[in-house]
PDB file of N, CA and C in Angstrom:
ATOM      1  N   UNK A   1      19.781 -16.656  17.425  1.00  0.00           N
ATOM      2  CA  UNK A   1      20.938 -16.153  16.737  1.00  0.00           C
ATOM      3  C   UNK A   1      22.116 -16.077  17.677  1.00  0.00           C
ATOM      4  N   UNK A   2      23.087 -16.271  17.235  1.00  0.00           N
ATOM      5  CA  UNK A   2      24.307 -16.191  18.079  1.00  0.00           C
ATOM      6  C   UNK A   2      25.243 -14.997  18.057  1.00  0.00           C
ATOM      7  N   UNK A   3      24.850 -14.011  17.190  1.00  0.00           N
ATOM      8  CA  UNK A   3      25.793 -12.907  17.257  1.00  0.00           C
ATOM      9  C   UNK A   3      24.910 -12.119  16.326  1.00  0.00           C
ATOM     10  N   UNK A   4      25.657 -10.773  16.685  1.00  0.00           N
ATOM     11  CA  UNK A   4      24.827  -9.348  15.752  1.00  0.00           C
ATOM     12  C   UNK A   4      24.850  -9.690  14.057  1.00  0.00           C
ATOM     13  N   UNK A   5      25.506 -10.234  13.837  1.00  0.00           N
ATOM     14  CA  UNK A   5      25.850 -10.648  12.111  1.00  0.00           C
ATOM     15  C   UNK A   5      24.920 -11.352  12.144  1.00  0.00           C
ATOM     16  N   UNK A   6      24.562 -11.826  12.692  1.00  0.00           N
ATOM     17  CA  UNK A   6      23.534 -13.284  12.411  1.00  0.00           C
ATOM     18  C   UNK A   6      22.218 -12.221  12.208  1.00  0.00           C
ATOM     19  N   UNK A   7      21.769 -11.785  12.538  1.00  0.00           N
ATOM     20  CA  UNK A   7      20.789 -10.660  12.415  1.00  0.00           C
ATOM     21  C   UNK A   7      20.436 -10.393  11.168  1.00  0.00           C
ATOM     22  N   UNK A   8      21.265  -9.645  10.640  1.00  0.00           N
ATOM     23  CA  UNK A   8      21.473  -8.894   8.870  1.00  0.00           C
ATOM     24  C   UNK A   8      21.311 -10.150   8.183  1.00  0.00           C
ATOM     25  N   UNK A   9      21.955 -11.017   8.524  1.00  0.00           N
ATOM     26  CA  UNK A   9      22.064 -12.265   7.589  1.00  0.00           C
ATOM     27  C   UNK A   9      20.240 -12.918   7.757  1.00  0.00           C
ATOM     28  N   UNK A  10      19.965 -13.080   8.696  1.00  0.00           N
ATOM     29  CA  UNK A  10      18.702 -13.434   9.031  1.00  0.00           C
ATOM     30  C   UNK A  10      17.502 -12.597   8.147  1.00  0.00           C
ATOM     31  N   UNK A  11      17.813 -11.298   8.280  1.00  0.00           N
ATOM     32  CA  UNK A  11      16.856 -10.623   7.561  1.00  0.00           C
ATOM     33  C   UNK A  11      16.710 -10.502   6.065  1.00  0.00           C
ATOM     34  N   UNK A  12      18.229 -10.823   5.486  1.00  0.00           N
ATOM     35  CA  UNK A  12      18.716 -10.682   4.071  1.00  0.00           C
ATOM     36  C   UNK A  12      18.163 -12.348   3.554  1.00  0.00           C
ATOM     37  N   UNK A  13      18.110 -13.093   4.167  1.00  0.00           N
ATOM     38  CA  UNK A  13      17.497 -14.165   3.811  1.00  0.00           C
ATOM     39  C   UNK A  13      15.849 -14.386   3.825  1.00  0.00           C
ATOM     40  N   UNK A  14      15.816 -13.604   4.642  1.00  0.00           N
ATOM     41  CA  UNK A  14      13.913 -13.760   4.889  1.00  0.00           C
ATOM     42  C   UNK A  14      13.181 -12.562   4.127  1.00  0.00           C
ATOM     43  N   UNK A  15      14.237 -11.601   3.172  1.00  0.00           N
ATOM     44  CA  UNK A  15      13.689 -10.432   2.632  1.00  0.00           C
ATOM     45  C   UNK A  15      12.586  -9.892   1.634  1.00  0.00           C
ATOM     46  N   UNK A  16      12.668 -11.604   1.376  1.00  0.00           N
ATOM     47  CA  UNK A  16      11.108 -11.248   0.494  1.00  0.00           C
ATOM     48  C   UNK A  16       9.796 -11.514   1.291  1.00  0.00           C
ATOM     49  N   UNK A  17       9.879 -12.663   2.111  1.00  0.00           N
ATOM     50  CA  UNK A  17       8.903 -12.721   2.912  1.00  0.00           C
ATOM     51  C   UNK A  17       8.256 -11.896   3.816  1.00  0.00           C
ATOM     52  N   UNK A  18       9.163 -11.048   4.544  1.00  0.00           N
ATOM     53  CA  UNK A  18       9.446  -9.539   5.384  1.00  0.00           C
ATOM     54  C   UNK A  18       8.748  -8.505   4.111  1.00  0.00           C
ATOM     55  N   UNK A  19       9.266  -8.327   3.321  1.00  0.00           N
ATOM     56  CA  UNK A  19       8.249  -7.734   2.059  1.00  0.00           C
ATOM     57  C   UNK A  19       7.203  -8.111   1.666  1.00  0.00           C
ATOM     58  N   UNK A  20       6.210  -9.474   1.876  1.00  0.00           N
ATOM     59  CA  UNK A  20       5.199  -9.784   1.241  1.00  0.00           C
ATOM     60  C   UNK A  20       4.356  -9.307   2.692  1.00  0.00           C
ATOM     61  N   UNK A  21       5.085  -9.726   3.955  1.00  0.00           N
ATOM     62  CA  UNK A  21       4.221  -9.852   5.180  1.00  0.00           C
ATOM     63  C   UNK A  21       3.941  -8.063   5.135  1.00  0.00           C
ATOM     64  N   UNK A  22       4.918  -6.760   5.043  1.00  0.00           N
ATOM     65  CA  UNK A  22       4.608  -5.778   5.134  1.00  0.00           C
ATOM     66  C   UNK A  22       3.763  -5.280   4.032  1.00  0.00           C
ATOM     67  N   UNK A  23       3.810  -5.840   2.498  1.00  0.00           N
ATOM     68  CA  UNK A  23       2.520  -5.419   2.119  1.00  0.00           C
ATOM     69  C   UNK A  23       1.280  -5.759   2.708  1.00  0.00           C
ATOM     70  N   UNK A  24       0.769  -6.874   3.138  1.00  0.00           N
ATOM     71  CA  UNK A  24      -0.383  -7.293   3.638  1.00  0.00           C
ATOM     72  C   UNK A  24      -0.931  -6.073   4.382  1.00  0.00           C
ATOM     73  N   UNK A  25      -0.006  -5.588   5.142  1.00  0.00           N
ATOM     74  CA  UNK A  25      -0.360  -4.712   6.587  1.00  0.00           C
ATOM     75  C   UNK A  25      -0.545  -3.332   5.883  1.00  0.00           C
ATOM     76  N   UNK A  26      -0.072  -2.806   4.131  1.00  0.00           N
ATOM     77  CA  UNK A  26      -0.019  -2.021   4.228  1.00  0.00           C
ATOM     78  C   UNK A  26       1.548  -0.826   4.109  1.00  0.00           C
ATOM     79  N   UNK A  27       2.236  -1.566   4.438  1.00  0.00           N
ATOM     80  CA  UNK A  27       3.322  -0.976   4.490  1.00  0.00           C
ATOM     81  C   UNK A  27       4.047  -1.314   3.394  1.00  0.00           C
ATOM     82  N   UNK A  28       5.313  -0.163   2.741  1.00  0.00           N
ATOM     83  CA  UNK A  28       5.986  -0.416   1.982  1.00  0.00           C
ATOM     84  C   UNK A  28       6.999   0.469   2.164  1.00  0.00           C
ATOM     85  N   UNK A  29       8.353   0.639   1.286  1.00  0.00           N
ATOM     86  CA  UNK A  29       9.596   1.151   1.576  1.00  0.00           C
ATOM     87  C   UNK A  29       9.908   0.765   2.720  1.00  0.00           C
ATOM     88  N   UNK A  30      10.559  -0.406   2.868  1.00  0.00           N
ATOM     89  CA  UNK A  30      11.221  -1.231   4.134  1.00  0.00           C
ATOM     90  C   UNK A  30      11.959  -0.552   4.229  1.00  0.00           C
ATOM     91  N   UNK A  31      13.036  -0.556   4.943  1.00  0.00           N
ATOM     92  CA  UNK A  31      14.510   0.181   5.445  1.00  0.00           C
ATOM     93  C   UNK A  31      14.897  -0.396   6.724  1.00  0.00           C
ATOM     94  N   UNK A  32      16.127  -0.385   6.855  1.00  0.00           N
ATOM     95  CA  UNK A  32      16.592  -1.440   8.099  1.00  0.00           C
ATOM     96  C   UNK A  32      17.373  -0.117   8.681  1.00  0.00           C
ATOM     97  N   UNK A  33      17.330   0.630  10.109  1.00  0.00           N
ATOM     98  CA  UNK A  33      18.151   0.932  11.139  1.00  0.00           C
ATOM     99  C   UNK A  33      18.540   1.060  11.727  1.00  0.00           C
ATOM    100  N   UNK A  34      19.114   1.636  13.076  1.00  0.00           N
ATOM    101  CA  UNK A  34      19.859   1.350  14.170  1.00  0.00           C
ATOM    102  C   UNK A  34      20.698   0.658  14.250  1.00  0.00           C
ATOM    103  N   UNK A  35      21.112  -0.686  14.914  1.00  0.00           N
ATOM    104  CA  UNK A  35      22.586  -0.861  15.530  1.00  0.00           C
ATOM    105  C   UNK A  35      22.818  -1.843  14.287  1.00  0.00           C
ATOM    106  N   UNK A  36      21.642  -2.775  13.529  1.00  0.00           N
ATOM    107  CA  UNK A  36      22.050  -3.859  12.517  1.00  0.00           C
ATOM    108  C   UNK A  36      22.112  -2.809  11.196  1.00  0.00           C
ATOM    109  N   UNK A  37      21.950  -1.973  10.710  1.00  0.00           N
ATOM    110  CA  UNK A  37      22.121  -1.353   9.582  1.00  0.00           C
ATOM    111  C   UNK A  37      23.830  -0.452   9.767  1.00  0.00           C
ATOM    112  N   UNK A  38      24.204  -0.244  10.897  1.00  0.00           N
ATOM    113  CA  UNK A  38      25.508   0.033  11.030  1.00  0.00           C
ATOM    114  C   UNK A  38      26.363  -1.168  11.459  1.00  0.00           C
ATOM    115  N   UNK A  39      25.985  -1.818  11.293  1.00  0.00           N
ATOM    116  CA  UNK A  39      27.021  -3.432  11.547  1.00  0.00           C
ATOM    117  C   UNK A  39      27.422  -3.132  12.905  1.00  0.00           C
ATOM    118  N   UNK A  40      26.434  -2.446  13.638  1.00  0.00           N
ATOM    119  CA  UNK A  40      27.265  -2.750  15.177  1.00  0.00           C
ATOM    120  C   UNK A  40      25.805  -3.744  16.095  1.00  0.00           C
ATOM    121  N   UNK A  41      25.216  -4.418  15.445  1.00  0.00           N
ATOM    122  CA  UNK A  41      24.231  -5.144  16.005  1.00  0.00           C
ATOM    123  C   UNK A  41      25.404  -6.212  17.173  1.00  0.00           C
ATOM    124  N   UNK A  42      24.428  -6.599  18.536  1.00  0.00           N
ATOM    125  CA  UNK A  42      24.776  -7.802  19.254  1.00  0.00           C
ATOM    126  C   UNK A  42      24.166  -8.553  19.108  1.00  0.00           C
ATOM    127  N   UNK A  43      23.882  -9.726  19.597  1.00  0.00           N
ATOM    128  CA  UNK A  43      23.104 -10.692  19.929  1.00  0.00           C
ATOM    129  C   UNK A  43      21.859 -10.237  20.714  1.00  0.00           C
ATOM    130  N   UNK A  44      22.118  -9.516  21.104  1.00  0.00           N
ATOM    131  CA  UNK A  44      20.944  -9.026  22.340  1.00  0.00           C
ATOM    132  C   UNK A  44      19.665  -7.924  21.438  1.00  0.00           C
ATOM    133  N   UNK A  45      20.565  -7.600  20.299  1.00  0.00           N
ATOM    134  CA  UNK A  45      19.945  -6.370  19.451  1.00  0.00           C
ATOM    135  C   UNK A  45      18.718  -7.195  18.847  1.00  0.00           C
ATOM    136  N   UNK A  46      17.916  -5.578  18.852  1.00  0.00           N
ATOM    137  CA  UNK A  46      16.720  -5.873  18.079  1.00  0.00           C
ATOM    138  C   UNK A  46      16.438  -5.359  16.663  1.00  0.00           C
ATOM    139  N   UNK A  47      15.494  -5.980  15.927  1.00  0.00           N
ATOM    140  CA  UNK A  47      15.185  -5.046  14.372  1.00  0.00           C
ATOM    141  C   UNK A  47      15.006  -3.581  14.259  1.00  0.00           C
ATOM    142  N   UNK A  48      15.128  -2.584  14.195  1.00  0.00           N
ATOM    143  CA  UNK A  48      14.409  -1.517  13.563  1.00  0.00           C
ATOM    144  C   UNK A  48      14.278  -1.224  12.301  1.00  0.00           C
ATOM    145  N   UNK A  49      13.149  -1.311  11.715  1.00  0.00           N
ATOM    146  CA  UNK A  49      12.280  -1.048  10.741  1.00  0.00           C
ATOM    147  C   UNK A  49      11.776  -0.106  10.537  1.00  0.00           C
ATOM    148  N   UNK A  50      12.137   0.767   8.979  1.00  0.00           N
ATOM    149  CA  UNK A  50      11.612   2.033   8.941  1.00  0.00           C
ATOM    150  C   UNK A  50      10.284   1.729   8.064  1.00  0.00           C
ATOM    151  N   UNK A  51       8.920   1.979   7.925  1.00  0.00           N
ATOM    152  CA  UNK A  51       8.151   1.781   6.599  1.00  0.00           C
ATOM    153  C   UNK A  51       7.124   3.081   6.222  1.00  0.00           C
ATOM    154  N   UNK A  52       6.698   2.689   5.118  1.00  0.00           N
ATOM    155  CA  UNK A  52       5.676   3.534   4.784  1.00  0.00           C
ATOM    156  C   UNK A  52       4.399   3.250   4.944  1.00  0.00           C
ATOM    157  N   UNK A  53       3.571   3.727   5.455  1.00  0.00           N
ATOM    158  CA  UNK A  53       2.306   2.970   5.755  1.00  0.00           C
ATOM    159  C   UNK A  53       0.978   3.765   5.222  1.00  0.00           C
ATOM    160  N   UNK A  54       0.755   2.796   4.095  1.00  0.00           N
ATOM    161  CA  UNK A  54      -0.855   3.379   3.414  1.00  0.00           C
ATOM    162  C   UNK A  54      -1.720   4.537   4.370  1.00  0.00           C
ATOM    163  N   UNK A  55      -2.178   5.376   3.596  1.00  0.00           N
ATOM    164  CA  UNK A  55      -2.855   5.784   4.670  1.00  0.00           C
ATOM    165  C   UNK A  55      -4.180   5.698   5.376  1.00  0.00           C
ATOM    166  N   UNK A  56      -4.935   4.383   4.628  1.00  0.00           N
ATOM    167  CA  UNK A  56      -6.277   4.007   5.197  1.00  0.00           C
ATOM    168  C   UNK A  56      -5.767   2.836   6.100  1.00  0.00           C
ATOM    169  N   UNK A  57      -4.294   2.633   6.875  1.00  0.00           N
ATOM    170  CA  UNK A  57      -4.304   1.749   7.478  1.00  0.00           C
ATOM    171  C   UNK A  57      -3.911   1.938   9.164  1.00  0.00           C
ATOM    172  N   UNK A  58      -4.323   1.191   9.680  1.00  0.00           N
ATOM    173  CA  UNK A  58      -4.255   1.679  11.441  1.00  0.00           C
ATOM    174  C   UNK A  58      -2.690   1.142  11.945  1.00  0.00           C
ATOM    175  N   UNK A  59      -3.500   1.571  13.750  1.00  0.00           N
ATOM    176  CA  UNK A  59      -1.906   0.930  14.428  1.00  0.00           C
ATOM    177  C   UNK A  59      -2.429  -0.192  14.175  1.00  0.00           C
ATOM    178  N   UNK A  60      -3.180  -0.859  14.333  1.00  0.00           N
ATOM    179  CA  UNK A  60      -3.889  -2.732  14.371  1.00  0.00           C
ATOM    180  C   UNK A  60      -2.708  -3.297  13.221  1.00  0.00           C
ATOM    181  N   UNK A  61      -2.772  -1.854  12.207  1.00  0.00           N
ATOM    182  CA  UNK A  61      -2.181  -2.963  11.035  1.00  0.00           C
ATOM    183  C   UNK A  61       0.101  -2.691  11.424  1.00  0.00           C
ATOM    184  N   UNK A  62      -0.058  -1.407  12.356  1.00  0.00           N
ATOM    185  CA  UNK A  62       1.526  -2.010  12.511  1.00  0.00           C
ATOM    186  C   UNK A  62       1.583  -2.909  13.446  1.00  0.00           C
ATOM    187  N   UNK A  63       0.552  -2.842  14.379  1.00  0.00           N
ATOM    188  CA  UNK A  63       0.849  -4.180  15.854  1.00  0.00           C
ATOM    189  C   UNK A  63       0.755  -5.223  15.454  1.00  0.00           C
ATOM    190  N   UNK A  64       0.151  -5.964  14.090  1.00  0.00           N
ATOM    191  CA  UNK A  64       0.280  -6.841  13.160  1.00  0.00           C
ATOM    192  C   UNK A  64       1.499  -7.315  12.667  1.00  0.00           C
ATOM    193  N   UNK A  65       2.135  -6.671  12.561  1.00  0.00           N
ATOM    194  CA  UNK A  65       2.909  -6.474  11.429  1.00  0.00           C
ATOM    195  C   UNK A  65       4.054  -6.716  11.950  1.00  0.00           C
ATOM    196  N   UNK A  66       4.546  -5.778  12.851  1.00  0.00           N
ATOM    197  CA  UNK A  66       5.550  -6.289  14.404  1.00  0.00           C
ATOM    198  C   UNK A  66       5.357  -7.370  14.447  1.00  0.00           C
ATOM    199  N   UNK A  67       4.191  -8.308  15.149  1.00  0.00           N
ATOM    200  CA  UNK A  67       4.424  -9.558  15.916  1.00  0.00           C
ATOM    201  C   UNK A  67       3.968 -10.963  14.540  1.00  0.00           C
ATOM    202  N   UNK A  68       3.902 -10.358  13.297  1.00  0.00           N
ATOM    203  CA  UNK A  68       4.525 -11.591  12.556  1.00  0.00           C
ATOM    204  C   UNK A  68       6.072 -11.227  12.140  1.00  0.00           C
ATOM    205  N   UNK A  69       6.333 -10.071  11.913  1.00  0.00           N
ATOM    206  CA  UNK A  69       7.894 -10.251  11.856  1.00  0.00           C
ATOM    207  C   UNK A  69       8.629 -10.949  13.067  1.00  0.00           C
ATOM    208  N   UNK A  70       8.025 -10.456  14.389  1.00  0.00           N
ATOM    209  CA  UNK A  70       8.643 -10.928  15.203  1.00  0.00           C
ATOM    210  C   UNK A  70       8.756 -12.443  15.202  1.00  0.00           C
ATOM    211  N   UNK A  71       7.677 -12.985  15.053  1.00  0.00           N
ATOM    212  CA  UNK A  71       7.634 -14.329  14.693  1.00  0.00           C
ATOM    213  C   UNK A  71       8.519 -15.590  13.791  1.00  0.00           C
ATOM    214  N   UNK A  72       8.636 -14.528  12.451  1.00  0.00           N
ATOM    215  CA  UNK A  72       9.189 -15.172  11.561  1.00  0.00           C
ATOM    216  C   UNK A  72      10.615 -14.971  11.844  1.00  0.00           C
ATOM    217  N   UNK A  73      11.065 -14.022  12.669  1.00  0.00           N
ATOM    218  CA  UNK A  73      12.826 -13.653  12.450  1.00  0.00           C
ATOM    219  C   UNK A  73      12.895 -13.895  14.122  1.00  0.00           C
ATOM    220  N   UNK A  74      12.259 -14.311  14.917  1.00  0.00           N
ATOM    221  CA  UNK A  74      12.326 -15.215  16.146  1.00  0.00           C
ATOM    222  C   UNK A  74      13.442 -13.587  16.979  1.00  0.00           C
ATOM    223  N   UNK A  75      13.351 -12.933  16.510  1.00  0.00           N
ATOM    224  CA  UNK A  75      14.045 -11.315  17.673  1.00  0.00           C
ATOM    225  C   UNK A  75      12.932 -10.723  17.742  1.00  0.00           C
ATOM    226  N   UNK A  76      13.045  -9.463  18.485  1.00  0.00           N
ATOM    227  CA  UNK A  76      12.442  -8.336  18.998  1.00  0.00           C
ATOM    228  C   UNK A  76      12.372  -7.623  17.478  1.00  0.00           C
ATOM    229  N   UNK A  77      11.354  -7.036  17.445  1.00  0.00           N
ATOM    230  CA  UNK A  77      11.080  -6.206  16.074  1.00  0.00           C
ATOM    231  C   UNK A  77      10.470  -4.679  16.508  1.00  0.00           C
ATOM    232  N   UNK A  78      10.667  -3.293  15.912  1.00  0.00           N
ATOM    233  CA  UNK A  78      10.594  -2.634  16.104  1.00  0.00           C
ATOM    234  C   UNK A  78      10.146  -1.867  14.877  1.00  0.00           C
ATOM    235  N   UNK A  79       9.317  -1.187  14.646  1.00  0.00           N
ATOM    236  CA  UNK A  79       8.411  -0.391  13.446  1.00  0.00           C
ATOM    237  C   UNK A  79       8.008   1.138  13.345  1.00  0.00           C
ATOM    238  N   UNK A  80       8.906   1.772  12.754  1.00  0.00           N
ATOM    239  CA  UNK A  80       8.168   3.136  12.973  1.00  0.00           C
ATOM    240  C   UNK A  80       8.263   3.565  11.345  1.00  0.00           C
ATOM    241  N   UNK A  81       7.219   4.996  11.180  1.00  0.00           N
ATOM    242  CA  UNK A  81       7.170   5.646   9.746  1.00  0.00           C
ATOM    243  C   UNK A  81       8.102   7.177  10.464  1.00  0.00           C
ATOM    244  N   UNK A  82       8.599   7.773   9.080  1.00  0.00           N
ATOM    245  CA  UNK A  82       9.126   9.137   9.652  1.00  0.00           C
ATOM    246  C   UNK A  82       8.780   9.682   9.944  1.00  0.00           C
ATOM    247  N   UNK A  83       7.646   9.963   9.634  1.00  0.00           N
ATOM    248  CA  UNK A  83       6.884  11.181  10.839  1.00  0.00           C
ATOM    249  C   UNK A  83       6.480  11.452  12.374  1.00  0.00           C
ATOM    250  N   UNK A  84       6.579   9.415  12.628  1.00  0.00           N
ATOM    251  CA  UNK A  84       6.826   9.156  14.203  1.00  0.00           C
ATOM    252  C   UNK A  84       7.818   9.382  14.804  1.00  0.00           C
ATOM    253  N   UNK A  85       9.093   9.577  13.755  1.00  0.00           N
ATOM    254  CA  UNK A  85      10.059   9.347  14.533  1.00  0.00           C
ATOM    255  C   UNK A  85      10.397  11.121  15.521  1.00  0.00           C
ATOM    256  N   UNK A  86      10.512  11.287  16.669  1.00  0.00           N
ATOM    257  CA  UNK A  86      11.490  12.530  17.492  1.00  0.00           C
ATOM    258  C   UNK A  86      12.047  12.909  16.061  1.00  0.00           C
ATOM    259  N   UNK A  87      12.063  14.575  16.397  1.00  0.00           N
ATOM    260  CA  UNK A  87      13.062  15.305  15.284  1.00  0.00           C
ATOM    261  C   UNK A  87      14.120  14.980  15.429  1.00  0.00           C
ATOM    262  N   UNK A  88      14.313  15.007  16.693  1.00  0.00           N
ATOM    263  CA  UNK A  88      15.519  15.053  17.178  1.00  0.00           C
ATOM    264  C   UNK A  88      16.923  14.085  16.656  1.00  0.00           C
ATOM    265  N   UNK A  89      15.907  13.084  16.448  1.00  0.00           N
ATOM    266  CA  UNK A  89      16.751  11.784  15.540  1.00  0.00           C
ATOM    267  C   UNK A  89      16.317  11.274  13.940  1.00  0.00           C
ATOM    268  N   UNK A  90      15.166  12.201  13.457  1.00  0.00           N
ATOM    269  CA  UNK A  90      14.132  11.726  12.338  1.00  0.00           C
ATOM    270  C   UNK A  90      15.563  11.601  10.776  1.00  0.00           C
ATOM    271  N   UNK A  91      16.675  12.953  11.201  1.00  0.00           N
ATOM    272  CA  UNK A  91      17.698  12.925   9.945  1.00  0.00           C
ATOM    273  C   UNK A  91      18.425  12.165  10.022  1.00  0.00           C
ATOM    274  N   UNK A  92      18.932  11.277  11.513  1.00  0.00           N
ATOM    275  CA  UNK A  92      20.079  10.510  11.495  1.00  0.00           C
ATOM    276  C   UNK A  92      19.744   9.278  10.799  1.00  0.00           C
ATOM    277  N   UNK A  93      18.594   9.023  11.133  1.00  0.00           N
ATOM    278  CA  UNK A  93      17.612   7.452  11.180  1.00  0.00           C
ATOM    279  C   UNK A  93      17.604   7.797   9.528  1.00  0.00           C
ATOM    280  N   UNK A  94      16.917   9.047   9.338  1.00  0.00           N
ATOM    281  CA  UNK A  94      17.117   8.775   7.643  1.00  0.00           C
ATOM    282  C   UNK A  94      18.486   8.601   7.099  1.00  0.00           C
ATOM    283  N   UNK A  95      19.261   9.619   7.064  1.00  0.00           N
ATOM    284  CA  UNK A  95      20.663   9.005   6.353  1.00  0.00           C
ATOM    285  C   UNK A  95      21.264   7.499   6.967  1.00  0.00           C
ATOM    286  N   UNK A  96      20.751   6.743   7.758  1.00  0.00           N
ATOM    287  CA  UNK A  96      21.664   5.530   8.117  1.00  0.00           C
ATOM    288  C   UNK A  96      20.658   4.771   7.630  1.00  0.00           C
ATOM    289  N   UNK A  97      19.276   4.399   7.361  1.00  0.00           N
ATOM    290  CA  UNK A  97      18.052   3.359   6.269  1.00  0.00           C
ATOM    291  C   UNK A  97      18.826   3.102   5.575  1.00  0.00           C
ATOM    292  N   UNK A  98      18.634   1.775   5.635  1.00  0.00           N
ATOM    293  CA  UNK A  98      19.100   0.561   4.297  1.00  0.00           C
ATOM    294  C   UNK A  98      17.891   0.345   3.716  1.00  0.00           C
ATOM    295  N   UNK A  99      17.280   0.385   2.312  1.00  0.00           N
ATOM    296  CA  UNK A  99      16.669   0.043   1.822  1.00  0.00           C
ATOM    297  C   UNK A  99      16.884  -1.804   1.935  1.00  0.00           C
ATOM    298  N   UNK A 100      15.693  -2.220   2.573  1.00  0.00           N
ATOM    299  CA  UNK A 100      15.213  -3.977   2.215  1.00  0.00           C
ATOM    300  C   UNK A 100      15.363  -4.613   1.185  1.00  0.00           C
TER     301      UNK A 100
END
């Protein structure tokens, strides 16, 4: 990718596939945040991904899940549910999620 726009655009195009690959694993309610959900992504930026994750399913199924996204959207991918996230940041991260 050549710039932070290219990112959003990347993901908004691959958004159903990014949805079929996170059901497999288990996961659902995608949400996009950090620097590409506030349009301040670079080139250098990576995904963050908020999801919901079944609860008969392991880390196996997010370390999965990471490295085919990573795959398919050729960046760094990043995966957490809210309850992982620090308090400290768990409300910001929620009010700035873009639903997928």
């Amino acid at each position: 990718m050549t710039d932070g726009a290219g990112i959003l655009e990347r993901v908004m195009t691959e958004r159903d596939r990014i949805c079929e690959i996170a059901a497999r694993h288990g996961a659902h309610n995608v949400r996009i945040f950090g620097s590409v959900a506030r349009g301040e992504a670079e080139a250098e930026s990576d995904l963050d991904l908020l999801i919901d994750l079944e609860p008969d399913r392991s880390l196996l199924d997010l370390v999965a899940l990471k490295s085919e996204l990573e795959t398919l959207l050729g960046i760094p991918v990043d995966v957490a549910e809210p309850l992982t996230l620090h308090w400290y940041i768990r409300d910001r991260v929620m009010a700035e999620a873009v639903q997928l």
